[in-house]
Protein backbone atom coordinates (compact mmCIF):
# COMPACT_ATOMS: atom_id res chain seq x y z
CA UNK A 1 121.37 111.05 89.18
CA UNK A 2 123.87 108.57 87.44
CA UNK A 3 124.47 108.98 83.63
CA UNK A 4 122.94 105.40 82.58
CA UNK A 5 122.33 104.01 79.80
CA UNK A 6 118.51 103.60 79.09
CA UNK A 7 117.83 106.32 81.57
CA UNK A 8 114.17 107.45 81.02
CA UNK A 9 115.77 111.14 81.68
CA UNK A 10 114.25 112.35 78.65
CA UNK A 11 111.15 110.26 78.92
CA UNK A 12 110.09 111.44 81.96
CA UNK A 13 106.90 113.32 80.82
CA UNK A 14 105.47 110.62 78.15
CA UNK A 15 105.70 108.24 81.27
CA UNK A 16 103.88 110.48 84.04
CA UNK A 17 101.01 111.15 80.98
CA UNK A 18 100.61 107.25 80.35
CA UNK A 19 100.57 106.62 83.93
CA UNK A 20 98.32 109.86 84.93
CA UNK A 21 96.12 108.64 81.86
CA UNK A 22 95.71 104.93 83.47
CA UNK A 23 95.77 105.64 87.14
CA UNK A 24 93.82 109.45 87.18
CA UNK A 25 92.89 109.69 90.66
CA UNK A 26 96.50 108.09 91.70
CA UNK A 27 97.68 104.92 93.26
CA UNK A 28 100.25 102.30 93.91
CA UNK A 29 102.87 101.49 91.27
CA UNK A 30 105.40 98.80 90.85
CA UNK A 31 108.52 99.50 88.48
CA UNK A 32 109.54 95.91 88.43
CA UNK A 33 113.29 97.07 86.87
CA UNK A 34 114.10 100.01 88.67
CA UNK A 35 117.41 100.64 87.67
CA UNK A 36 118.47 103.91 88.52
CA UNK A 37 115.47 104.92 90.15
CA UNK A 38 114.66 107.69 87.88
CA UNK A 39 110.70 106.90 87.24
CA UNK A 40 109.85 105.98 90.68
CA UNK A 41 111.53 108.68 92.17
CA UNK A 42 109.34 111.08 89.66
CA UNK A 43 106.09 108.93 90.32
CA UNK A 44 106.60 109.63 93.99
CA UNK A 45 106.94 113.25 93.45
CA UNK A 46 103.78 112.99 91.79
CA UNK A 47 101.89 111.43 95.17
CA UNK A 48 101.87 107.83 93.98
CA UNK A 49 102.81 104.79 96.38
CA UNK A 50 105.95 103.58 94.56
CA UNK A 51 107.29 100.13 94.89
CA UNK A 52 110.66 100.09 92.68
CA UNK A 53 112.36 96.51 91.81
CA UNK A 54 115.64 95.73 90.59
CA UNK A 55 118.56 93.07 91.03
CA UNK A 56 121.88 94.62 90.97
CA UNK A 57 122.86 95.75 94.28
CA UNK A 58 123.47 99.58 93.03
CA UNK A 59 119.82 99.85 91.85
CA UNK A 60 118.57 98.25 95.09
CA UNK A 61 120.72 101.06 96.88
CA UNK A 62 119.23 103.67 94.74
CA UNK A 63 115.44 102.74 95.00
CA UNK A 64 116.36 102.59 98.53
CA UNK A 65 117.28 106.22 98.84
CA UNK A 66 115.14 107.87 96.61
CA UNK A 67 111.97 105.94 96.87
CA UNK A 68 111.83 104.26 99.84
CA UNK A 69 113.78 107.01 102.44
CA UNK A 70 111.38 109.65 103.87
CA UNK A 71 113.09 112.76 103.44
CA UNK A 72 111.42 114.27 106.42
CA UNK A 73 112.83 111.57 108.46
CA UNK A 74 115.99 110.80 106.95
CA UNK A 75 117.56 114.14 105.54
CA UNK A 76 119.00 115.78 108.44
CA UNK A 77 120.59 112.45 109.17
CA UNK A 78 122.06 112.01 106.19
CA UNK A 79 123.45 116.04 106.43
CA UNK A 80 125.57 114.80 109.52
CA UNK A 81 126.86 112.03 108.12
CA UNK A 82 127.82 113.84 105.08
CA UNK A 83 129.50 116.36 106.51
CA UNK A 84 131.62 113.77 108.91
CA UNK A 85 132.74 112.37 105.51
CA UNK A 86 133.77 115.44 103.47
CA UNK A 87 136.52 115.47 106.36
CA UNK A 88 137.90 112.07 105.93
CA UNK A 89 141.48 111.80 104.34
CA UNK A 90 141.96 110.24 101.52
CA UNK A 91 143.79 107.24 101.24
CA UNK A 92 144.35 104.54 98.34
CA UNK A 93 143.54 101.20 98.67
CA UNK A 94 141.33 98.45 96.37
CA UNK A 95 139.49 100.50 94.85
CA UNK A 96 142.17 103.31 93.27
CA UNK A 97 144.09 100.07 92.16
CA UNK A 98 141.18 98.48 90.97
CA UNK A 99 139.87 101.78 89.27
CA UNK A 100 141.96 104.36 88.50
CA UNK A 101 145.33 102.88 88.02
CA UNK A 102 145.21 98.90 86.49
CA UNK A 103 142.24 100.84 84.79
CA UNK A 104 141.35 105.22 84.46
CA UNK A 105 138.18 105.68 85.32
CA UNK A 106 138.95 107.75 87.63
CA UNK A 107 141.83 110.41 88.41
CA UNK A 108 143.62 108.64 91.43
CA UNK A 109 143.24 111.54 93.77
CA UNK A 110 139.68 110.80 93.44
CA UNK A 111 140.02 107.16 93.70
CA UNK A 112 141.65 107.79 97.26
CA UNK A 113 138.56 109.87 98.60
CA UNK A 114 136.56 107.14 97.34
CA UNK A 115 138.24 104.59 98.96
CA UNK A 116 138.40 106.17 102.24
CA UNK A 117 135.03 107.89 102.69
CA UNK A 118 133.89 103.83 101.42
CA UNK A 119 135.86 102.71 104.27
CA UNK A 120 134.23 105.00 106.78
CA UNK A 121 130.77 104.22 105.71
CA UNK A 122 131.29 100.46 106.29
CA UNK A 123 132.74 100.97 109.46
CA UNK A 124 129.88 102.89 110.55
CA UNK A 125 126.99 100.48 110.65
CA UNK A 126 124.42 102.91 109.60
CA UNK A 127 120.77 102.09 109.02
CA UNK A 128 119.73 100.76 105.64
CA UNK A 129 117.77 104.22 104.54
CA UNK A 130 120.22 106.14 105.54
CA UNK A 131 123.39 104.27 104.34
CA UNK A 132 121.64 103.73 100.88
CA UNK A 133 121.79 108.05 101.19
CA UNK A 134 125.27 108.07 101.63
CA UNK A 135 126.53 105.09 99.36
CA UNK A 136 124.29 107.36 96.55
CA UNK A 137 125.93 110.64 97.56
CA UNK A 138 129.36 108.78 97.04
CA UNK A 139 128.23 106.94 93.54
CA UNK A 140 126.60 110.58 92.11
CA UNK A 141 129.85 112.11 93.55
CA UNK A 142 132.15 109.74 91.76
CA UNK A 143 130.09 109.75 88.28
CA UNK A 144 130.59 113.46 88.47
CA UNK A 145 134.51 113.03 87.59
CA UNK A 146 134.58 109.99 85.64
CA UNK A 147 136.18 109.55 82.72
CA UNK A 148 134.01 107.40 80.81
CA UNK A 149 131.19 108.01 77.60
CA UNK A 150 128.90 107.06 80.15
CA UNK A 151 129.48 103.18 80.42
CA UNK A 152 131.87 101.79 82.19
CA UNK A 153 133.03 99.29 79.25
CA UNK A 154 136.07 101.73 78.49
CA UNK A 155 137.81 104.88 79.24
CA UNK A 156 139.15 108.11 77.85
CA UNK A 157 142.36 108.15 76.82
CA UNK A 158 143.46 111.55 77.96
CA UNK A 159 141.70 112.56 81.55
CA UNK A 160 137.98 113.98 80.95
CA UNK A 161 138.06 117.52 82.49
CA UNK A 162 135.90 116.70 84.88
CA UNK A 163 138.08 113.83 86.19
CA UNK A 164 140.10 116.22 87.13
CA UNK A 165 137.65 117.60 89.83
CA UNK A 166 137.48 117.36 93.39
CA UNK A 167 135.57 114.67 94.60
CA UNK A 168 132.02 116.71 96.15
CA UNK A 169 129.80 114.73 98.32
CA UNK A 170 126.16 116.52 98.19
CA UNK A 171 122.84 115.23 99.95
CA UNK A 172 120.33 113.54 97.15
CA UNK A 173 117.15 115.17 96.04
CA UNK A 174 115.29 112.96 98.70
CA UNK A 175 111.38 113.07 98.77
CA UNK A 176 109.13 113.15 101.52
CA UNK A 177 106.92 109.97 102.44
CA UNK A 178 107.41 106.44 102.10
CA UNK A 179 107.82 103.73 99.42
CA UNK A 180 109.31 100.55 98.92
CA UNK A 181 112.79 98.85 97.61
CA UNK A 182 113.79 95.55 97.15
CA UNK A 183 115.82 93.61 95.64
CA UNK A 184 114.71 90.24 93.38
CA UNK A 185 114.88 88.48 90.37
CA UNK A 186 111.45 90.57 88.21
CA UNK A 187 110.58 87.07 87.14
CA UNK A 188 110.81 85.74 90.59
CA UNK A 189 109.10 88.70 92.41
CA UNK A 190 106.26 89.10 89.56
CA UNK A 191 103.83 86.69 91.17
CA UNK A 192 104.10 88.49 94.70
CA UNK A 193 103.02 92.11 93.25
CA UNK A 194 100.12 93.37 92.98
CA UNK A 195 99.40 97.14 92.24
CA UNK A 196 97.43 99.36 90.93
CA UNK A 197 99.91 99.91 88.01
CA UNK A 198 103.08 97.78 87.11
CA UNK A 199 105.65 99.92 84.85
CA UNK A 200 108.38 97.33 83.21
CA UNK A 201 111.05 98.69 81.15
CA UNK A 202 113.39 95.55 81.16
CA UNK A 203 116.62 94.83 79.43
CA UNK A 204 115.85 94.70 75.73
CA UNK A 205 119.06 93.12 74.10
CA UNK A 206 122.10 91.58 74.77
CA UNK A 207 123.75 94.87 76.69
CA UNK A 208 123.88 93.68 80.44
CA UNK A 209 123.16 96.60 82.84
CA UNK A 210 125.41 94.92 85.77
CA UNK A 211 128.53 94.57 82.71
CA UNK A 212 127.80 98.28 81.88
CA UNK A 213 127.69 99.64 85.71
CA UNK A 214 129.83 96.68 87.50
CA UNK A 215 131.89 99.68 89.12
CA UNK A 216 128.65 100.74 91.02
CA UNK A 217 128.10 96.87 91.89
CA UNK A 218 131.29 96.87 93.27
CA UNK A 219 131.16 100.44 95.26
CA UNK A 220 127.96 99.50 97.03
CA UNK A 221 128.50 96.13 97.67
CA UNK A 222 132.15 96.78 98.98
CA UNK A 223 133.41 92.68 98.46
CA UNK A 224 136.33 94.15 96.62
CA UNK A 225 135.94 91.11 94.11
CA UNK A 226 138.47 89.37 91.62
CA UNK A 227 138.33 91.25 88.01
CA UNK A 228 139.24 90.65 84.61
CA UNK A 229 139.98 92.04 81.24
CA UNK A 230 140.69 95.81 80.50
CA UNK A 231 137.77 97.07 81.75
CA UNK A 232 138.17 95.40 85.44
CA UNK A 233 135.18 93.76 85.22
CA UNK A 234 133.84 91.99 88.60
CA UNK A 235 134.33 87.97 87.96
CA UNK A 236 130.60 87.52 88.70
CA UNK A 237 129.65 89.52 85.39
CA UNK A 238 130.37 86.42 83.69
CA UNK A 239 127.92 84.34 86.15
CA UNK A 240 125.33 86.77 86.55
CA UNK A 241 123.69 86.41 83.27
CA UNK A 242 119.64 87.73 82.56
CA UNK A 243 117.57 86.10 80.20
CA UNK A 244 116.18 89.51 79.04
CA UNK A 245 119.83 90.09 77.54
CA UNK A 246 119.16 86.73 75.52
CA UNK A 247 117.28 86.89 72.33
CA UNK A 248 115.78 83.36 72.72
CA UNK A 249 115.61 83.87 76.84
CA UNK A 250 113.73 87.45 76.56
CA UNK A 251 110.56 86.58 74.90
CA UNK A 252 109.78 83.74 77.49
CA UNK A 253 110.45 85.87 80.91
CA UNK A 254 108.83 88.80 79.96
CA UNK A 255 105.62 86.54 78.98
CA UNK A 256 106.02 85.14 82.37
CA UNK A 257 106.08 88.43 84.26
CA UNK A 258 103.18 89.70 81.80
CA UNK A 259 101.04 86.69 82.94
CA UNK A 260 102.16 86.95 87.25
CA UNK A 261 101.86 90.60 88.01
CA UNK A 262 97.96 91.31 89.38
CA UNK A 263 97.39 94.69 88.15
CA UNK A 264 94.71 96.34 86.39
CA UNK A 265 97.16 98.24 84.17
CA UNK A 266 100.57 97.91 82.98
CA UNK A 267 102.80 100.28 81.11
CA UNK A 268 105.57 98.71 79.49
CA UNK A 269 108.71 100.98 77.85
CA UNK A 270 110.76 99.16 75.24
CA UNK A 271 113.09 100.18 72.25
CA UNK A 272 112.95 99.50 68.55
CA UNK A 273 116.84 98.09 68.99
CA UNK A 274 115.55 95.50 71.19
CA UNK A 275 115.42 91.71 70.60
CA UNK A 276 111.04 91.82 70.42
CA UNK A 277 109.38 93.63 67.61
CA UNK A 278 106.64 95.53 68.13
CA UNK A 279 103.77 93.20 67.10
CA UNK A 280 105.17 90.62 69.80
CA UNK A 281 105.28 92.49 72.24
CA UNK A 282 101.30 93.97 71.44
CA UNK A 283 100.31 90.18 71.08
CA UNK A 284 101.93 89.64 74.70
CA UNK A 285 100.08 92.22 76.39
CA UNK A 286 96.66 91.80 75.11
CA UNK A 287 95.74 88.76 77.44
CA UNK A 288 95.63 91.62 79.78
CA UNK A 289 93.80 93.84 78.06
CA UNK A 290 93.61 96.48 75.38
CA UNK A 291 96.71 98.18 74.20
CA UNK A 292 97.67 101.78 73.37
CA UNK A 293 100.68 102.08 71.73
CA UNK A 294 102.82 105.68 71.73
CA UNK A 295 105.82 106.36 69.52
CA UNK A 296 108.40 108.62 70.63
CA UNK A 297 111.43 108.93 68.66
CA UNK A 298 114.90 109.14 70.53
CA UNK A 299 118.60 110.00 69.68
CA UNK A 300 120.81 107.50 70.67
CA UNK A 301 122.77 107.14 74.01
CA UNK A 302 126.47 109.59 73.72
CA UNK A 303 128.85 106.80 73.12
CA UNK A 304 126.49 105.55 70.04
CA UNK A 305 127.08 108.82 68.78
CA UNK A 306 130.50 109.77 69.17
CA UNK A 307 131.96 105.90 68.89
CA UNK A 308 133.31 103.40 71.29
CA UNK A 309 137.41 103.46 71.57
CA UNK A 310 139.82 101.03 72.94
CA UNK A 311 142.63 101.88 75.53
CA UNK A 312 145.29 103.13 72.72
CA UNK A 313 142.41 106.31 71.52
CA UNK A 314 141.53 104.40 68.53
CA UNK A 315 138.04 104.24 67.24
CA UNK A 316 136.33 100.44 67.53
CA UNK A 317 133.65 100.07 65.46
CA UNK A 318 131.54 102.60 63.11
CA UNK A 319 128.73 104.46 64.96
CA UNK A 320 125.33 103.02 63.17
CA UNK A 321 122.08 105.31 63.15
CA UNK A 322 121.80 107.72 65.51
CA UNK A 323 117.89 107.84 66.74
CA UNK A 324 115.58 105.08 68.03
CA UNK A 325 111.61 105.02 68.58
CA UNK A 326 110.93 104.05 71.92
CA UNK A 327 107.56 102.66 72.87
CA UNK A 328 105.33 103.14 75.07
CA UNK A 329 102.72 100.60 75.46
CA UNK A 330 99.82 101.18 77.71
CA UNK A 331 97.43 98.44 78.81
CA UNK A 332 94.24 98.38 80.54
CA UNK A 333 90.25 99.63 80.16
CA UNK A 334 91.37 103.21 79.97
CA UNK A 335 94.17 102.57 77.33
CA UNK A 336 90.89 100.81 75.09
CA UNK A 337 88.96 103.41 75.65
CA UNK A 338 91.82 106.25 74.21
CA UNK A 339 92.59 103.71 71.52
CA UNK A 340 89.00 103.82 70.76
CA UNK A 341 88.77 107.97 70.85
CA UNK A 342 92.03 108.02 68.75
């Protein structure tokens, strides 16, 4: 999957436990901010009914693929179509420009495979499962040989060496069985769900996901938009604004989706960086019930660590401390009754 930042890579286990712990004899889940599609795509491994949530148009795409597309019905599909795009030629247009020339993300003999192959799957008016497959072979493909710390803020200077790669489409790790994607405002959406389980890790301060990834936005939703500043940021990052990357917005929405969802349990991930402490959050979630709280400490994402740098190679900024705690906070009658035994 995509290097992202706030991936739950590494978090993986802690969140299967919590959920296992809550929902024992399985269930449906809702992951309200999908993102990359990491947790539902390891809940549905698991057996659970997955429902995955998000608003950018990339995440939508990847929820789509990996927890709504059957592999059973989908995958061979998807191999055909594959291999009809490792043959196209490549050929520069909007994208190299936008990408790997007026800014070096990528090496420009990628940027004309990426263009091209694009081209091809627009052309082709595939079905939504199985274009979401595609569109996330082509995004995996292309974060393969970026050039980037992992957010697309800034580039190397010199090429990464593995910008300097052939462009390789490969079939995602599809599952079999069904789910759901869609695509909504988590405020919006929160009083229409109702699962056995909701799982919210939202944006916690004032780093915007679609400002971080508007490169994806862009690739999958193929409008070839106006962009601005060194980065070539899509116009609409200036529009598109959440209130969970405001410090007096976040408080307020995530209260709201607290109160909306109808589930018996909730599991909420959040950071110690983020814009509510601890004890806020806690007071938020026990209208719904009682609250275990698990501590897991965290090093910070790679560009933290090794500095952010401007277009000239110089360093911007100092790097500040290099771990987090992330939480996990589990709510509902079995997360009392492990507080209780704790």
């Amino acid at each position: 999957m995509i290097k992202y930042l706030g991936s739950k890579r590494a978090l993986l286990d802690p969140i299967k436990a919590a959920v296992g712990l809550l929902l024992p004899e399985g269930g449906r889940v809702c992951d309200l901010f999908s993102g990359t599609s990491r947790v539902g795509h390891a809940l549905k491994a698991e057996g659970y009914s997955v429902w995955s949530n998000d608003l950018n148009a990339y995440a939508h795409v990847l929820a789509t693929c990996y927890v709504q597309a059957d592999a059973e019905r989908w995958a061979a599909s998807a191999e055909r179509v594959l291999a009809e795009l490792r043959d196209v030629r490549p050929d520069a247009g909007w994208f190299t420009r936008a990408f790997c020339e007026d800014a070096r993300y990528f090496h420009p003999d990628n940027g004309a495979r990426i263009d091209a192959v694009r081209e091809r799957i627009e052309a082709m008016d595939l079905e939504p499962e199985l274009k979401a497959i595609v569109l996330v072979s082509l995004m995996e493909a292309a974060d393969r040989v970026d050039s980037t710390a992992g957010v697309q803020m800034a580039y190397m200077k010199q090429w990464a060496a593995r910008a300097l790669k052939p462009l390789e489409l490969r079939l995602p790790a599809l599952l079999p069985g069904e789910g759901r994607a869609t695509r909504a405002d988590a405020v919006e959406i929160a009083g229409e769900v109702e699962a056995d389980l909701v799982y919210l890790d939202p944006p916690y301060n004032q780093h915007s996901y679609l400002g971080n990834y508007h490169v994806w936005e862009s690739l999958t939703l193929w409008d070839k938009p106006e962009t601005y500043g060194v980065a070539n940021k899509r116009v609409d990052v200036r529009t598109r604004k959440s209130a969970f990357n405001s410090r007096p917005g976040i408080g307020p929405a995530l209260e709201a989706v607290i109160e909306r969802v109808r589930a018996p349990n909730l599991v909420v991930s959040f950071n110690d960086e983020g814009y509510l402490a601890r004890a806020e959050l806690e007071r938020m979630l026990s209208a719904r019930g009682p609250v275990q709280v698990i501590e897991i400490g965290h090093p910070r994402y790679v560009g933290a660590r090794i500095g952010i740098h401007n277009p000239k190679g110089e360093k911007v900024g100092t790097v500040g401390r290099l771990r987090n705690v992330e939480y996990l906070f589990l709510v509902g009658e079995r997360a009392g009754a492990l507080k209780a035994a704790a």
